[in-house]
C-alpha atoms as a PDB file:
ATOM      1  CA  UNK A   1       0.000   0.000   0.000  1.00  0.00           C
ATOM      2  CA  UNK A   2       2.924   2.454   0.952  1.00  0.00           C
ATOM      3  CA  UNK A   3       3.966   1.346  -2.633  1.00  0.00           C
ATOM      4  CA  UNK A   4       1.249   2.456  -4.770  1.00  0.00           C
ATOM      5  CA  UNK A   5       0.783   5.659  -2.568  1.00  0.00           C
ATOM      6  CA  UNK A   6       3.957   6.656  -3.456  1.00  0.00           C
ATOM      7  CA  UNK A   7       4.146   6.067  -6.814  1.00  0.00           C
ATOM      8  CA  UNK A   8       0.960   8.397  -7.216  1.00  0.00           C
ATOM      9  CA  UNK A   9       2.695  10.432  -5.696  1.00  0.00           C
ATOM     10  CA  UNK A  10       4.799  10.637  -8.040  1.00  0.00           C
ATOM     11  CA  UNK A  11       2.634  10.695 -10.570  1.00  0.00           C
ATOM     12  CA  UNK A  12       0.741  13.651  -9.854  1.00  0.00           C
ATOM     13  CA  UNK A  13       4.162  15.621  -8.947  1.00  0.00           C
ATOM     14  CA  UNK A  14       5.078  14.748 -12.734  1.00  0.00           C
ATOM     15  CA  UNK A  15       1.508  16.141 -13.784  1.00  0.00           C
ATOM     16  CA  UNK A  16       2.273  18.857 -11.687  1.00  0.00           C
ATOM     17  CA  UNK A  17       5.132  19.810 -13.071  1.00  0.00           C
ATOM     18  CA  UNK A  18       4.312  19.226 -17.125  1.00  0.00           C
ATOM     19  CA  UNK A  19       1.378  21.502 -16.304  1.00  0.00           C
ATOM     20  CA  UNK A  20       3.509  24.195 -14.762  1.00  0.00           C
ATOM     21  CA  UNK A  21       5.520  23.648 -17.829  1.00  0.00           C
ATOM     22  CA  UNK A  22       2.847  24.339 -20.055  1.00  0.00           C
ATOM     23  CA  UNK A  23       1.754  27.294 -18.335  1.00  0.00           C
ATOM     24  CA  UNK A  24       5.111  29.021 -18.370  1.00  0.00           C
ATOM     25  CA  UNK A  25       5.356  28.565 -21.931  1.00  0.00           C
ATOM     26  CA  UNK A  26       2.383  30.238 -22.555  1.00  0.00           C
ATOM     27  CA  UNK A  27       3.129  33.370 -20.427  1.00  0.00           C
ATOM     28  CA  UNK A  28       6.356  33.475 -22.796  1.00  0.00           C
ATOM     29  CA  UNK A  29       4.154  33.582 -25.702  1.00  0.00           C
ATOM     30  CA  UNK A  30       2.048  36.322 -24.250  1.00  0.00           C
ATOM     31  CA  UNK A  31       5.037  38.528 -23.415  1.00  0.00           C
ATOM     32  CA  UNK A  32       7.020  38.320 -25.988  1.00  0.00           C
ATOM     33  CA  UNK A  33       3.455  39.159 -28.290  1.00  0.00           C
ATOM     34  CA  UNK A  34       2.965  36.295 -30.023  1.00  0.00           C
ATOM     35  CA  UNK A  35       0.538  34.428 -30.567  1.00  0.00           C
ATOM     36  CA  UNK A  36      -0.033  30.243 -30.458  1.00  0.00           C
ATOM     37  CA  UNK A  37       0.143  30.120 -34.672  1.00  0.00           C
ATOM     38  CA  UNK A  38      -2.796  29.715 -36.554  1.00  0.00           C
ATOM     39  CA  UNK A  39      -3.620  26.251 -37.852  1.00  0.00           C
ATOM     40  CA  UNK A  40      -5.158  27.432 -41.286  1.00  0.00           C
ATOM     41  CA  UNK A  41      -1.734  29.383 -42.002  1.00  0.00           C
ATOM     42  CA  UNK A  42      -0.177  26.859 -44.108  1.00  0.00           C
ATOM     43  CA  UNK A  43      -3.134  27.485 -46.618  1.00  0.00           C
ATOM     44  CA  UNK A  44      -2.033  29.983 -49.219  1.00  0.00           C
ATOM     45  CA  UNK A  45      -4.020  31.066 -52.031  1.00  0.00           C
ATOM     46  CA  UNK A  46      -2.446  34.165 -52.844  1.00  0.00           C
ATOM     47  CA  UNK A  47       0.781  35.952 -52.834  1.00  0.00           C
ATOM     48  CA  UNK A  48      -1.319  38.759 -51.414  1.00  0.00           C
ATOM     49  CA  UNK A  49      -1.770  38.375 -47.596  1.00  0.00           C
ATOM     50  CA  UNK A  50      -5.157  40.650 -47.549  1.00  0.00           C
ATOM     51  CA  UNK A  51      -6.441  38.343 -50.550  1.00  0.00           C
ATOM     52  CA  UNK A  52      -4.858  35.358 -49.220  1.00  0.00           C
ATOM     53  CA  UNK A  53      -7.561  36.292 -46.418  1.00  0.00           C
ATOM     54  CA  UNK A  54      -9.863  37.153 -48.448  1.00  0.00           C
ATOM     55  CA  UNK A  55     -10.645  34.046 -50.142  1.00  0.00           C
ATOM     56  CA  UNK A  56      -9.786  31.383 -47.190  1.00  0.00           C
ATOM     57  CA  UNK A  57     -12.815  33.729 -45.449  1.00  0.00           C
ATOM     58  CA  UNK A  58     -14.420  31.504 -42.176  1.00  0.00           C
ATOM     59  CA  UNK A  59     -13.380  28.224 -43.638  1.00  0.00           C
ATOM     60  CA  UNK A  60     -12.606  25.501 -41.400  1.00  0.00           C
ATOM     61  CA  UNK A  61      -9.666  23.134 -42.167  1.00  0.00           C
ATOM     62  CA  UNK A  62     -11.462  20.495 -43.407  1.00  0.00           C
ATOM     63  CA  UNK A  63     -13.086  23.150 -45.873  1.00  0.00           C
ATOM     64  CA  UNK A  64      -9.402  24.256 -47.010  1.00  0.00           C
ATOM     65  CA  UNK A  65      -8.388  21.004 -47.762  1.00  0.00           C
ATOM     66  CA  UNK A  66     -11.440  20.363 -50.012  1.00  0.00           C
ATOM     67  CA  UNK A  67     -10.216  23.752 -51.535  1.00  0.00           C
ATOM     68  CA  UNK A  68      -7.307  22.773 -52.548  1.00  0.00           C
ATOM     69  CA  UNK A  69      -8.784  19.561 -54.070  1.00  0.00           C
ATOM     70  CA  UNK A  70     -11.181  21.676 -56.000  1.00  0.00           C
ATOM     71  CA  UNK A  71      -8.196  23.941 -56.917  1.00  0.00           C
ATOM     72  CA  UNK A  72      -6.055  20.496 -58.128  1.00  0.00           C
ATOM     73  CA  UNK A  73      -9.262  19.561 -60.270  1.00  0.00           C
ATOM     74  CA  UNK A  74      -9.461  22.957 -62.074  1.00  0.00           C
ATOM     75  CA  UNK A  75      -5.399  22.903 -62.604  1.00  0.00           C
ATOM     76  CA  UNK A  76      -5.510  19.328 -64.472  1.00  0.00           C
ATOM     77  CA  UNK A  77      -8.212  20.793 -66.796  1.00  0.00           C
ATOM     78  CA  UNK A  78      -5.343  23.157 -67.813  1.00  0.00           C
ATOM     79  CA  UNK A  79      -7.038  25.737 -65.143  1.00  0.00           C
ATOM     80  CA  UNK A  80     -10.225  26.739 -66.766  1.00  0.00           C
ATOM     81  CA  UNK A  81     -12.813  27.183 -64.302  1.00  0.00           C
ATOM     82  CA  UNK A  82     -14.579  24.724 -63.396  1.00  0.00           C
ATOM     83  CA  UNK A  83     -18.221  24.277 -64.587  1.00  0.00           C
ATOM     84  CA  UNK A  84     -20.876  24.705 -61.911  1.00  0.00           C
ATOM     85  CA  UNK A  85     -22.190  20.669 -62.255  1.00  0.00           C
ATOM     86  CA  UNK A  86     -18.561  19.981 -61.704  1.00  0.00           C
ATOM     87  CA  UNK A  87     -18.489  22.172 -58.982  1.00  0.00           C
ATOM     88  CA  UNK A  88     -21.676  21.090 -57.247  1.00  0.00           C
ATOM     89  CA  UNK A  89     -20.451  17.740 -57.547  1.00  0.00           C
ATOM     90  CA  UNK A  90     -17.631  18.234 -55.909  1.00  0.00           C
ATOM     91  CA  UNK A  91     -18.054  20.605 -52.982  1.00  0.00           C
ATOM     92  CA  UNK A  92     -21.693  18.573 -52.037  1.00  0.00           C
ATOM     93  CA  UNK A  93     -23.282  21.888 -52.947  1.00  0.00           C
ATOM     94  CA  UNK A  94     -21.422  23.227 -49.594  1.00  0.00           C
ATOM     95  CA  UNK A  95     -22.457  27.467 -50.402  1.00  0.00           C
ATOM     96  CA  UNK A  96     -19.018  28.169 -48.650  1.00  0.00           C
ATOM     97  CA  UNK A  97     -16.659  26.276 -50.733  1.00  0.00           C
ATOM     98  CA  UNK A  98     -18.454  27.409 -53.786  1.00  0.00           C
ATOM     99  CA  UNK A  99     -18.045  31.351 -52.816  1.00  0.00           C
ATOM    100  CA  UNK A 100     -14.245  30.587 -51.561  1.00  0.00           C
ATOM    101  CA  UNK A 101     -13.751  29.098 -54.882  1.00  0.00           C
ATOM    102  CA  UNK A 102     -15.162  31.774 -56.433  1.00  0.00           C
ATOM    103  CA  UNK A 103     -13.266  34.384 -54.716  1.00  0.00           C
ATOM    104  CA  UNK A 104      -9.929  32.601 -55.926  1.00  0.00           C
ATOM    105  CA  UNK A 105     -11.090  32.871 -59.392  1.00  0.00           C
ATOM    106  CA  UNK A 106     -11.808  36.835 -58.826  1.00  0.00           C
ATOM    107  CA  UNK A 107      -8.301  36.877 -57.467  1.00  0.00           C
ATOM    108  CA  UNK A 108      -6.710  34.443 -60.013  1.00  0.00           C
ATOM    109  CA  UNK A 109      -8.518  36.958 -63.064  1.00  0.00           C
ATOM    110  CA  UNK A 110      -7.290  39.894 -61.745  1.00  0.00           C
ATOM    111  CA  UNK A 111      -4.281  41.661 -63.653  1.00  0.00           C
ATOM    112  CA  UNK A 112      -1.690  42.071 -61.065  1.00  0.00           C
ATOM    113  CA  UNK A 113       1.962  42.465 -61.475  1.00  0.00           C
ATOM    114  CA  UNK A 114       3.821  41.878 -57.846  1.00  0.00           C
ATOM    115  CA  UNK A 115       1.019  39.164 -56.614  1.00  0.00           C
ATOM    116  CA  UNK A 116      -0.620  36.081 -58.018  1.00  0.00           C
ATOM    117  CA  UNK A 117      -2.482  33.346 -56.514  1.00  0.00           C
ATOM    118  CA  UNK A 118      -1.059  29.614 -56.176  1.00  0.00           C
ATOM    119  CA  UNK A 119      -2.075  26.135 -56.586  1.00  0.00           C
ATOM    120  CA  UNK A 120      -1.934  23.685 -53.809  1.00  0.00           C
ATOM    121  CA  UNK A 121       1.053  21.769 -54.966  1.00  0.00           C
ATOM    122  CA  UNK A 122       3.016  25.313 -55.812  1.00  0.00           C
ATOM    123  CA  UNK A 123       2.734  26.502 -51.900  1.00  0.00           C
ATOM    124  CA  UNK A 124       5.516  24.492 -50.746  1.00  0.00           C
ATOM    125  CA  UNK A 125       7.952  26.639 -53.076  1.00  0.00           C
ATOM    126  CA  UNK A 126       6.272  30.118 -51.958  1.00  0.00           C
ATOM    127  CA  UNK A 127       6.529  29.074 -48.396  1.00  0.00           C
ATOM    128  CA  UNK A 128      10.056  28.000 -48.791  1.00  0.00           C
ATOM    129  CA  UNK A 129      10.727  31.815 -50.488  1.00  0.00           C
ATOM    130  CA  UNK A 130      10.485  30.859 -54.127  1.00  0.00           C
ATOM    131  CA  UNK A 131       9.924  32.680 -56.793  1.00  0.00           C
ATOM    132  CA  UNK A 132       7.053  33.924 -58.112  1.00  0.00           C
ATOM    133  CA  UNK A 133       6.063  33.055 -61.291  1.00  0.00           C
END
């Protein structure tokens, strides 16, 4: 019995101590300004942060990854929009993915010299500081 008591103990000292951890990390973050970073960061649309946020809008992650499949559909077809049966078909009719789709193509048709908007499988190279093509 002495045993076990002391081996909870233990335990809870150790849970003690990773939550003491935790908290101390977070007042670091908080001083210093920064924030915990934002999950839907990795998804870039657009070389242009305020259109970046633009067309990601209130999606949740699961929406942004059904993005960028939509987005990988439209670039096989040599990236011609997609036609709105295609389109229905493969966002389940979801009204959000269908506007954030539609706000990439306003971005995408825009004539813009310093910004453009990216594929899926091109935001590894922007991330990494590539070029813009």
């Amino acid at each position: 019995m002495a045993k076990s008591l002391d081996s909870m103990a233990v335990r809870i000292a150790l849970i003690f101590a990773t939550l003491l951890l935790l908290v101390v990390v977070y007042i670091k973050f908080i001083q210093e300004g920064k924030q915990p970073p934002d999950p839907t960061m990795a998804y870039v649309y657009d070389t242009d942060p305020q259109n970046n946020e633009f067309i990601k809008g209130r999606l949740t992650r699961y929406q942004l990854k059904q993005l960028d499949t939509i987005l990988m559909v439209e670039k096989k077809q040599c990236g011609l929009r997609l036609s709105n049966i295609d389109l229905n078909a493969l966002t389940n009719r979801d009204q959000a993915l269908i506007e954030a789709y539609n706000r990439w193509r306003k971005c995408k048709d825009m004539m813009r010299s310093h910004h453009r908007v990216i594929y899926p499988d091109e935001r590894g190279a922007y991330l990494q500081g590539g070029s813009q093509k």
